[in-house]
C-alpha atoms as a PDB file:
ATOM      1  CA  UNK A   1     -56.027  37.007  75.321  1.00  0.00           C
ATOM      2  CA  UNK A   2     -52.965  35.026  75.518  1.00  0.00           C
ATOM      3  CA  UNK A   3     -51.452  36.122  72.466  1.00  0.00           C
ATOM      4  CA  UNK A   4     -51.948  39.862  72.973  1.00  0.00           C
ATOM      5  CA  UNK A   5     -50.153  39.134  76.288  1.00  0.00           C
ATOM      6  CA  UNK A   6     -47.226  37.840  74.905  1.00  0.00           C
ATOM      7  CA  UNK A   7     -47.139  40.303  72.090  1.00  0.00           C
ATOM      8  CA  UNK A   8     -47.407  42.580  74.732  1.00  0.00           C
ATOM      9  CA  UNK A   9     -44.533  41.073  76.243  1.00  0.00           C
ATOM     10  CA  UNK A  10     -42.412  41.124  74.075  1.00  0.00           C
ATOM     11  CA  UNK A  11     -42.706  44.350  72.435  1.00  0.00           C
ATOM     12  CA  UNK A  12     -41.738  46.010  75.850  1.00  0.00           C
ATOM     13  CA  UNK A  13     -38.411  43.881  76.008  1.00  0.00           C
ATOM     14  CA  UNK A  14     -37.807  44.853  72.560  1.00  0.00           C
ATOM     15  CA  UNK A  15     -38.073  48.416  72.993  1.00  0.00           C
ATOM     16  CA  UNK A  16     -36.082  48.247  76.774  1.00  0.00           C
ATOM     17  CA  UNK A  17     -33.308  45.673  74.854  1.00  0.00           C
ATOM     18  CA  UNK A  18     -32.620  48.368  71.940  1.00  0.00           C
ATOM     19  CA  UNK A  19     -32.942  51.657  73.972  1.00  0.00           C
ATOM     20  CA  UNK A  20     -28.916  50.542  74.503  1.00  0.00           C
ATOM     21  CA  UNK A  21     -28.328  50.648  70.710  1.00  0.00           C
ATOM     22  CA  UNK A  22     -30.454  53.732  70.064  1.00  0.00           C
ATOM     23  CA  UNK A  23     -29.247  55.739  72.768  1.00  0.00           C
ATOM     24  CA  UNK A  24     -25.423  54.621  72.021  1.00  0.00           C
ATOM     25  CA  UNK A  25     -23.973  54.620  74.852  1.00  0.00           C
ATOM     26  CA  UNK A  26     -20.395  54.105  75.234  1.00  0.00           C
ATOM     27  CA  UNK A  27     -19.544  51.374  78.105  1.00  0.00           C
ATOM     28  CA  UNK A  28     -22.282  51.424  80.966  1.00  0.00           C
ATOM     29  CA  UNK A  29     -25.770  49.832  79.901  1.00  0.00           C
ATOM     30  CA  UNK A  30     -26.897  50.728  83.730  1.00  0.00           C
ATOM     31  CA  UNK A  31     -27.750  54.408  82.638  1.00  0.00           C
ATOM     32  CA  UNK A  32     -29.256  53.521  79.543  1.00  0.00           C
ATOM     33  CA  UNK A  33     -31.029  51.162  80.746  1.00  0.00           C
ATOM     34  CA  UNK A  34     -31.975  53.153  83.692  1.00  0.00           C
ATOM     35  CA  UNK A  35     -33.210  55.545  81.378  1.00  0.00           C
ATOM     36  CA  UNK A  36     -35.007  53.676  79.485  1.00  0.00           C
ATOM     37  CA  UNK A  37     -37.214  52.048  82.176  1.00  0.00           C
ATOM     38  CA  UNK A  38     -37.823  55.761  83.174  1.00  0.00           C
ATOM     39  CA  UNK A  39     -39.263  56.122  80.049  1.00  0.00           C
ATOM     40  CA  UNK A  40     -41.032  53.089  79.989  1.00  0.00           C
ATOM     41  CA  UNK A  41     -42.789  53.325  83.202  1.00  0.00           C
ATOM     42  CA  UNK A  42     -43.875  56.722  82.414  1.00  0.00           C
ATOM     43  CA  UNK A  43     -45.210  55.959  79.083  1.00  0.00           C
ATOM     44  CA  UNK A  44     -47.131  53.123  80.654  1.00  0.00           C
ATOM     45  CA  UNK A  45     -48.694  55.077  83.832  1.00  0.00           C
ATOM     46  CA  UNK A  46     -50.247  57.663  81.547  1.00  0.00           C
ATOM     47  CA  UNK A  47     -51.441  55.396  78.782  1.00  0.00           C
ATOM     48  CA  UNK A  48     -53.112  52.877  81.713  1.00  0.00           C
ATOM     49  CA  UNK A  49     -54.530  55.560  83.514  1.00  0.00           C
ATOM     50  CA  UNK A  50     -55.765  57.767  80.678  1.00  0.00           C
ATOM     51  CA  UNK A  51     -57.729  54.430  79.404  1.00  0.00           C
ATOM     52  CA  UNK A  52     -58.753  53.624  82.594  1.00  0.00           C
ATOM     53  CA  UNK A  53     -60.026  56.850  83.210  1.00  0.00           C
ATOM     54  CA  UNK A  54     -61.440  57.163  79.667  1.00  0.00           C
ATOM     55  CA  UNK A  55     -63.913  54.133  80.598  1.00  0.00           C
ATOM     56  CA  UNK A  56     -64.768  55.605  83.737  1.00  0.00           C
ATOM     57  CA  UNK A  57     -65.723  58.704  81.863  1.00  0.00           C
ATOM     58  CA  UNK A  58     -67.921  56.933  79.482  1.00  0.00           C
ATOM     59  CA  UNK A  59     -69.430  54.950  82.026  1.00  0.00           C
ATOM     60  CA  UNK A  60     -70.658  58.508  84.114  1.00  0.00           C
ATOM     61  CA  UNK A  61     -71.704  59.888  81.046  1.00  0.00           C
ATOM     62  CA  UNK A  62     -73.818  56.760  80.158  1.00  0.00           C
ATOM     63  CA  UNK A  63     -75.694  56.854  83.825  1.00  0.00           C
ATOM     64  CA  UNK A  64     -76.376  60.773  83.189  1.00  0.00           C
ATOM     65  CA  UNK A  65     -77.987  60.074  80.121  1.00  0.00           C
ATOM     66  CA  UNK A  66     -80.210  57.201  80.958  1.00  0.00           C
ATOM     67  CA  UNK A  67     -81.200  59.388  84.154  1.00  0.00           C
ATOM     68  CA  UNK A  68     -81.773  62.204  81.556  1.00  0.00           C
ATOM     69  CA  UNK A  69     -83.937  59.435  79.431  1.00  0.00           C
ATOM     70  CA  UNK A  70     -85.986  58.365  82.084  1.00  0.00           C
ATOM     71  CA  UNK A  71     -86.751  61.719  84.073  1.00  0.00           C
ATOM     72  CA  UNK A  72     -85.885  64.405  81.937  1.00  0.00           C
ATOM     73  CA  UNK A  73     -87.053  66.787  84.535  1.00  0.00           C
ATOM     74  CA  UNK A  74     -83.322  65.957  86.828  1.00  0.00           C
ATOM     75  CA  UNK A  75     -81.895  66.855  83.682  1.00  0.00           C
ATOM     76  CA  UNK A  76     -79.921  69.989  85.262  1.00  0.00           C
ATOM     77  CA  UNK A  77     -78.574  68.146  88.575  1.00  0.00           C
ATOM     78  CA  UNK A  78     -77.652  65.132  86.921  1.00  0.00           C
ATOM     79  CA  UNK A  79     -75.377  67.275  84.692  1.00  0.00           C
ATOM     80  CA  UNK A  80     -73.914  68.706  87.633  1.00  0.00           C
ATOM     81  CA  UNK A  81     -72.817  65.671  88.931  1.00  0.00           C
ATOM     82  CA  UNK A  82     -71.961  64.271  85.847  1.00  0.00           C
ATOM     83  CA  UNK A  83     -69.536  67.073  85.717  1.00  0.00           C
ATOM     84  CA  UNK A  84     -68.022  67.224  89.420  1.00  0.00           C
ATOM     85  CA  UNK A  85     -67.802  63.313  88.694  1.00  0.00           C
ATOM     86  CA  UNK A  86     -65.881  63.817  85.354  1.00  0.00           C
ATOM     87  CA  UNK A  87     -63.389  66.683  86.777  1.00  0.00           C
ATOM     88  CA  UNK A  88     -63.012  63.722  89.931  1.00  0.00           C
ATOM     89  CA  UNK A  89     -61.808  61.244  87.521  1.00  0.00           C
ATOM     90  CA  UNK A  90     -59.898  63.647  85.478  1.00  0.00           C
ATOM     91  CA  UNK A  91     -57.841  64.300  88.355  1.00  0.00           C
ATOM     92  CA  UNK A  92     -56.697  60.683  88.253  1.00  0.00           C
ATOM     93  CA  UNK A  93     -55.027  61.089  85.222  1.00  0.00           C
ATOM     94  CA  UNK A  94     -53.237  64.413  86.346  1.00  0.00           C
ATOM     95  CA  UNK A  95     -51.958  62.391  89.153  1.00  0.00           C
ATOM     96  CA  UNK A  96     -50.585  59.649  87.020  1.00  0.00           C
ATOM     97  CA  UNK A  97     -49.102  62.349  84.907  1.00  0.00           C
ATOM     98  CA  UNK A  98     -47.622  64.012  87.826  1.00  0.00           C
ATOM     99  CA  UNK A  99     -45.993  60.803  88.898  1.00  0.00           C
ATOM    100  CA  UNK A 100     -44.751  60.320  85.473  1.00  0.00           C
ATOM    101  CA  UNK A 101     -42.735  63.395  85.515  1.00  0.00           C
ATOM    102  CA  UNK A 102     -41.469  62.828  88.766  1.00  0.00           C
ATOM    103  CA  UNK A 103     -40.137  59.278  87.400  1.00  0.00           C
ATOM    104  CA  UNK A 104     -38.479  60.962  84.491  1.00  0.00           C
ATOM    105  CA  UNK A 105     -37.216  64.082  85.848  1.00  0.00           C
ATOM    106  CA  UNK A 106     -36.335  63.858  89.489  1.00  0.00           C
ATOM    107  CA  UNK A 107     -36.406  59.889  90.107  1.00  0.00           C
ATOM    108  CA  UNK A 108     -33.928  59.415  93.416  1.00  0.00           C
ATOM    109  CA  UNK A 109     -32.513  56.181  91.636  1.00  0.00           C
ATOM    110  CA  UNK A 110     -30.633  58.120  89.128  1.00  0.00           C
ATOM    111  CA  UNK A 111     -28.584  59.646  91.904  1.00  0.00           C
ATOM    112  CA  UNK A 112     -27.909  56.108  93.009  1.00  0.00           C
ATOM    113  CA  UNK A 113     -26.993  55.315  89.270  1.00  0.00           C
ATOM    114  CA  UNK A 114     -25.112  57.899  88.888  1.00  0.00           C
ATOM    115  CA  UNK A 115     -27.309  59.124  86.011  1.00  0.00           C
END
């Protein structure tokens, strides 16, 4: 566990420490980098919430089917709330996503960056 952290680590300080050479920027590393931890943060608040949410979603689907196994007769209303569950933590997702484009499209410390 230790080692994926640190290869964790340091694959997000490699990717923020050459946004600056990718993006070539000319004499102020602020933007870039400003940009580039807009990125980031996006990138990372969609992929931890879609997983997140993906295990919730196989966890609801996993109680409606043992319900379905062991009284087959609820079959139809445990659907139904399978599904209203489902679109619930679907929503979570959107949300992050939301946020995500706030961050990279109208994030108020750009303006103080002068981005």
């Amino acid at each position: 566990m230790k080692k994926i952290a640190n290869i964790a680590l340091f694959t997000i300080l490699f990717f923020v420490g050459a946004t600056g050479f990718a993006l070539a920027a000319d004499g102020d590393m602020t933007k870039t980098y400003g940009i580039a931890a807009s990125l980031l943060a996006a990138g990372l608040a969609v992929g931890i919430a879609a997983s997140g949410c993906g295990v919730g979603m196989g966890h609801c689907a996993r109680g409606c089917l043992e319900g379905t196994a062991r009284n087959p007769e609820l079959a139809g209303k445990l659907t139904v709330t399978m599904f209203i569950g489902l679109a619930l933590i679907e929503s979570l997702t959107i949300y992050a996503l939301v946020i995500a484009l706030i961050a990279l499209y109208a994030n108020p410390f750009k303006a103080a960056m002068g981005i």
